[in-house]
C-alpha atoms as a PDB file:
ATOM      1  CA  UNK A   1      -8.799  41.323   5.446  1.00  0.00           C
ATOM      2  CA  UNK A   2      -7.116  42.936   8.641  1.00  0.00           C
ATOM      3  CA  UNK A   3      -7.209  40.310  10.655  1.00  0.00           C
ATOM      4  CA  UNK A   4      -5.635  37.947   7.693  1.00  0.00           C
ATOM      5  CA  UNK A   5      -3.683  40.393   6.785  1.00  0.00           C
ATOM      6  CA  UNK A   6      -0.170  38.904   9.168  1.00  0.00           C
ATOM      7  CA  UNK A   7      -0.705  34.981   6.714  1.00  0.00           C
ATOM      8  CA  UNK A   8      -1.490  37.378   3.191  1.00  0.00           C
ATOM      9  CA  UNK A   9       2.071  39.214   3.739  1.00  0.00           C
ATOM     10  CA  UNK A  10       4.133  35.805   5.118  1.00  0.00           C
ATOM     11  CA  UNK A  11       5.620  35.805   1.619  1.00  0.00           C
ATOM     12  CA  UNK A  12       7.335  38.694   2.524  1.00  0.00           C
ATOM     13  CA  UNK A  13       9.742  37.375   5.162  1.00  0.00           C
ATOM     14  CA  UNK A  14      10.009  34.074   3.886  1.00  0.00           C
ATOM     15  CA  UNK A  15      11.191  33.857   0.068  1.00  0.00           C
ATOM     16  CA  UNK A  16      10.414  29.907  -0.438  1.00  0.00           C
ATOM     17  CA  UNK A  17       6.708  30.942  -0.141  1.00  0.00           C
ATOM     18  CA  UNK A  18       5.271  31.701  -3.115  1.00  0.00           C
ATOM     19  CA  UNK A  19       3.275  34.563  -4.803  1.00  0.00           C
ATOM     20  CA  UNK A  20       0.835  32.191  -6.099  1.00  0.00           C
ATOM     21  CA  UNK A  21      -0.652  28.824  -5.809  1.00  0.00           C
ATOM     22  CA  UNK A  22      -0.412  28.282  -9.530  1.00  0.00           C
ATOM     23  CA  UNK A  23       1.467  25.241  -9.014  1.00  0.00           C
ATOM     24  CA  UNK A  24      -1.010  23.548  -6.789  1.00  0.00           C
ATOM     25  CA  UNK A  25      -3.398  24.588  -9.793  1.00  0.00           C
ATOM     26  CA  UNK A  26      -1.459  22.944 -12.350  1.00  0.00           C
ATOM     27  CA  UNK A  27      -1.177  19.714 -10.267  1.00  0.00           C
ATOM     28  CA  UNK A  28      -4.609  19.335  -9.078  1.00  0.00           C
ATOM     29  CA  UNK A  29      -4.967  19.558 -12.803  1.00  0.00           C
ATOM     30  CA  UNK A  30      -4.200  16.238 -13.919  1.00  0.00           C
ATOM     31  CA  UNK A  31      -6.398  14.225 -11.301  1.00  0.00           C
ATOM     32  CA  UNK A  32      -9.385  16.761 -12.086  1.00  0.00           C
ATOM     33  CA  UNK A  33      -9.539  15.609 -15.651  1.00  0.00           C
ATOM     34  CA  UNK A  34      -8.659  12.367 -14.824  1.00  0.00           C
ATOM     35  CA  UNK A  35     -11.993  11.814 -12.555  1.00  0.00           C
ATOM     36  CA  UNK A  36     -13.975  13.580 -15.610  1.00  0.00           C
ATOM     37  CA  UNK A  37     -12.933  10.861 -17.561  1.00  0.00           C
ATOM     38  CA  UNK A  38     -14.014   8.554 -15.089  1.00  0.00           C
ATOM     39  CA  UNK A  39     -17.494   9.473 -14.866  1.00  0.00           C
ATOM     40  CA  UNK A  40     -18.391   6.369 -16.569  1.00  0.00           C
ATOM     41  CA  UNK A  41     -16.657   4.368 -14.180  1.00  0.00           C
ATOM     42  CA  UNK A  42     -18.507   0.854 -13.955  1.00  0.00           C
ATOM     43  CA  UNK A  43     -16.809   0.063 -10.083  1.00  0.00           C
ATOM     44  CA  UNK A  44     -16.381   2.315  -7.069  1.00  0.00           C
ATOM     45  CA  UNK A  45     -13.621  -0.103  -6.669  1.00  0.00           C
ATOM     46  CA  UNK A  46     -12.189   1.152 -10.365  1.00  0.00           C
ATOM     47  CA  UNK A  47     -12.453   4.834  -9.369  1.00  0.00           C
ATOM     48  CA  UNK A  48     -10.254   4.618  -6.113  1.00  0.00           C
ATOM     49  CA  UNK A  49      -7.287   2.859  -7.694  1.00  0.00           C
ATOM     50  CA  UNK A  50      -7.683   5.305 -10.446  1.00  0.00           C
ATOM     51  CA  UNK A  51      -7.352   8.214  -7.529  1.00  0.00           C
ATOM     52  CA  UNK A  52      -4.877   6.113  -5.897  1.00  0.00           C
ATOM     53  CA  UNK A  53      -2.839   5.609  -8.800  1.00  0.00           C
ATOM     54  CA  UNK A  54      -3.111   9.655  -9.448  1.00  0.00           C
ATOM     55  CA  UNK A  55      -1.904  10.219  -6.321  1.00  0.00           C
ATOM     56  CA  UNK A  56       0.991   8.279  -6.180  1.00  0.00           C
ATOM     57  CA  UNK A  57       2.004   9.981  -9.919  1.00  0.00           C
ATOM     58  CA  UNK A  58       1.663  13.606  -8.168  1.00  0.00           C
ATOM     59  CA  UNK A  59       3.414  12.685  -5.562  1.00  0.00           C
ATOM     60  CA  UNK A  60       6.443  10.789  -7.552  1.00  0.00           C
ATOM     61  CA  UNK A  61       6.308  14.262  -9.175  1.00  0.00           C
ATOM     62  CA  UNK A  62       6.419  16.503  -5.859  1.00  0.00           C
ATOM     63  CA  UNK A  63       9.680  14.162  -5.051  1.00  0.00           C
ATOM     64  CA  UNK A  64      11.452  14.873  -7.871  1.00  0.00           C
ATOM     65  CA  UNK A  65      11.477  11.062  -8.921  1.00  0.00           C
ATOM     66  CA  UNK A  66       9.914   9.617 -12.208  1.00  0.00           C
ATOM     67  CA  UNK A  67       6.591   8.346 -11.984  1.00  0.00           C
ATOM     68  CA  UNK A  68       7.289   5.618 -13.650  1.00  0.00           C
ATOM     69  CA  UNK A  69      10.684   4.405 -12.022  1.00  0.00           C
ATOM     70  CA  UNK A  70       9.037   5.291  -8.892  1.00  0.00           C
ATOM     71  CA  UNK A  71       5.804   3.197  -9.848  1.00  0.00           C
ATOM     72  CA  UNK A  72       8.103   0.239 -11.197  1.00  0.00           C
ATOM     73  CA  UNK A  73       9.840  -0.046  -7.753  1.00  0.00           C
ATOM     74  CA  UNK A  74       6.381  -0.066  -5.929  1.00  0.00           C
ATOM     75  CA  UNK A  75       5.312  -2.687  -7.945  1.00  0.00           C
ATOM     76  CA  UNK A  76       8.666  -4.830  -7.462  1.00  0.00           C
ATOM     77  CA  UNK A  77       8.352  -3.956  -3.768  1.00  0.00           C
ATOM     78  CA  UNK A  78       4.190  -5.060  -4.433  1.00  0.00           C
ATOM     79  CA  UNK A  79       5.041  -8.685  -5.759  1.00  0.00           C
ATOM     80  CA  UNK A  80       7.897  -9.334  -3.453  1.00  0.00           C
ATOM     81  CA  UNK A  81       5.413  -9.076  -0.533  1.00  0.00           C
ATOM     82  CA  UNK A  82       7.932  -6.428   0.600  1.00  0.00           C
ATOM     83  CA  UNK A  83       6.061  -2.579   2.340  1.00  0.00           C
ATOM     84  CA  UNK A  84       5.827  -0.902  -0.916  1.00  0.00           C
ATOM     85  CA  UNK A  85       7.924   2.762  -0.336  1.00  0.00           C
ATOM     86  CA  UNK A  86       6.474   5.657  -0.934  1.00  0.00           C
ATOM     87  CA  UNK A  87       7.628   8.148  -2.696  1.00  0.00           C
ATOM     88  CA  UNK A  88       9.183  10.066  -0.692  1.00  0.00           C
ATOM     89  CA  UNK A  89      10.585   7.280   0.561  1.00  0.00           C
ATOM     90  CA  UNK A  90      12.148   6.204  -2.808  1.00  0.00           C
ATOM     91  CA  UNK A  91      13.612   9.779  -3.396  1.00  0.00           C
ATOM     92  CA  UNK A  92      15.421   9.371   0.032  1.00  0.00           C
ATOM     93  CA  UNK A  93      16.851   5.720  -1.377  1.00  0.00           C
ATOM     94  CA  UNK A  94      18.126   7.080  -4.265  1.00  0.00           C
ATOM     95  CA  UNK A  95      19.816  10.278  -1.964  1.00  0.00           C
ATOM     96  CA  UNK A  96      21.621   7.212  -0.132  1.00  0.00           C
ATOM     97  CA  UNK A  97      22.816   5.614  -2.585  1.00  0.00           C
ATOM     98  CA  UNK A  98      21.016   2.013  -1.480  1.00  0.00           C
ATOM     99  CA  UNK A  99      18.624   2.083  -4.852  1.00  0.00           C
ATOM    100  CA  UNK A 100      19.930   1.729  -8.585  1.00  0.00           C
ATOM    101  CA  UNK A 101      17.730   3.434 -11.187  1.00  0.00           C
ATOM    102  CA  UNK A 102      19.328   0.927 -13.498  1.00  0.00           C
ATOM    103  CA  UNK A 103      17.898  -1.837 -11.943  1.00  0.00           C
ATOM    104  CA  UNK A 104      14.877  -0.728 -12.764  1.00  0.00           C
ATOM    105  CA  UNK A 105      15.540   0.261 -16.410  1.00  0.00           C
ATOM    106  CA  UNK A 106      13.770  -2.461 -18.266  1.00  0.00           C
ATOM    107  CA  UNK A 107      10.139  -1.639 -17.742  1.00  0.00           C
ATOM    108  CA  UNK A 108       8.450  -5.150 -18.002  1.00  0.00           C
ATOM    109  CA  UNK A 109      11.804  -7.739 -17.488  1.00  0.00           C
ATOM    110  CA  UNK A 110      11.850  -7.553 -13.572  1.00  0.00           C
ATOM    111  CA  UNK A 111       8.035  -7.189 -13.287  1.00  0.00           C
ATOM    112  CA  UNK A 112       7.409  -9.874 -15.199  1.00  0.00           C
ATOM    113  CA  UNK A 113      10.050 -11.864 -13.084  1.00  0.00           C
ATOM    114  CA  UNK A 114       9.094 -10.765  -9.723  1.00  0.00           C
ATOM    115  CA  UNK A 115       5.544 -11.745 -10.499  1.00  0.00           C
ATOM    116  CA  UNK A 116       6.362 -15.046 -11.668  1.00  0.00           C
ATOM    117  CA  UNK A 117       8.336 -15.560  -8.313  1.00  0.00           C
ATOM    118  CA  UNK A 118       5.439 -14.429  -6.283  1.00  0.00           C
ATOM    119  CA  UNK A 119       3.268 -16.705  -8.296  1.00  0.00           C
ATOM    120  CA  UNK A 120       5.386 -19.520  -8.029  1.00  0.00           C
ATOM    121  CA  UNK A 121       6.023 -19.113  -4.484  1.00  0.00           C
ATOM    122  CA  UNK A 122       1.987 -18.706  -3.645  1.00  0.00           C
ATOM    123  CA  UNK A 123       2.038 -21.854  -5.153  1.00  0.00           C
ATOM    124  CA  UNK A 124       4.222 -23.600  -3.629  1.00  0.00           C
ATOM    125  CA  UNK A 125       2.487 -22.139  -0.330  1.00  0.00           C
ATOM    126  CA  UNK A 126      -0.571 -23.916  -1.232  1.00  0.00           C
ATOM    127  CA  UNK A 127       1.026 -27.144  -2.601  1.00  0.00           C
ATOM    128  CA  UNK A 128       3.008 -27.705   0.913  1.00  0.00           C
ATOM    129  CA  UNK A 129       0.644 -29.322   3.601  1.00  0.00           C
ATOM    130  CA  UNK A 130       0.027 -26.937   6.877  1.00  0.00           C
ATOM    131  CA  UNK A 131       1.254 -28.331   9.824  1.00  0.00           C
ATOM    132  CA  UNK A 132      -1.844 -29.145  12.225  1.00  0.00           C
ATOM    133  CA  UNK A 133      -1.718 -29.909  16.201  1.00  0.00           C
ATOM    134  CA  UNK A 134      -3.461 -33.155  15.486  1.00  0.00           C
ATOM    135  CA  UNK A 135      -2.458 -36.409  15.651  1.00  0.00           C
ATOM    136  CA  UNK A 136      -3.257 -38.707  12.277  1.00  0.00           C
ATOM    137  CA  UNK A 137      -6.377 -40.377  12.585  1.00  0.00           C
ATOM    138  CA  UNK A 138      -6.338 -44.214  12.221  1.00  0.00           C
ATOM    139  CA  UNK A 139      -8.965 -45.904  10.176  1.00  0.00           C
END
């Protein structure tokens, strides 16, 4: 204890540290229960977008933000082939003024759109011919 003793009293000068780490608690509790519930898991692939996806929720939380406006711009950002923001990154957006929560207000609408442009344009991607360095064989 004595020689811990200087990081056990830090609370005392410095009033944004807190008594307790019953916040942590209650946000670790979510994912906890969440990986108990996927015990039955049939992928390792399943299990670490399911940890992914929990982590992006806590963290949307940390930020302020909602998780799901913040998880409907990452997936706009996703389909547009755009870096998807994290969430800090989105709370700092909104600060500025350069993103609209209203744009975002209709939960399937611009998904739904923004995946049909990404489909379409993967198409049309594949449906082009790629250039090549060769000239055209004659036969």
């Amino acid at each position: 204890m004595v020689n811990m003793w200087k990081g056990l009293v830090l609370f005392l000068d410095n009033p944004l540290i807190p008594l307790d780490n019953n916040g942590t608690e209650r946000a670790a509790r979510g994912p906890v229960l969440g990986r108990k519930n996927h015990y039955g898991s049939r992928s390792l692939r399943g299990t670490e977008v399911a940890a992914l996806l929990y982590s992006l929720v806590e963290s949307a939380k940390l930020n302020d933000l909602e998780p799901r406006l913040y998880l409907r711009v990452a997936v706009r950002a996703g389909l547009r082939h755009d870096p998807v923001p994290l969430p800090h990154e989105v709370k700092a957006m909104l600060a500025e003024g350069t993103l609209e929560p209203a744009d975002y207000d209709n939960p399937i609408e611009g998904i739904v759109n923004a995946a049909l442009a990404a489909a379409s344009a993967e198409a049309h991607a594949r449906a082009s011919p790629e250039p090549t360095d060769r000239a055209p064989s004659s036969a």
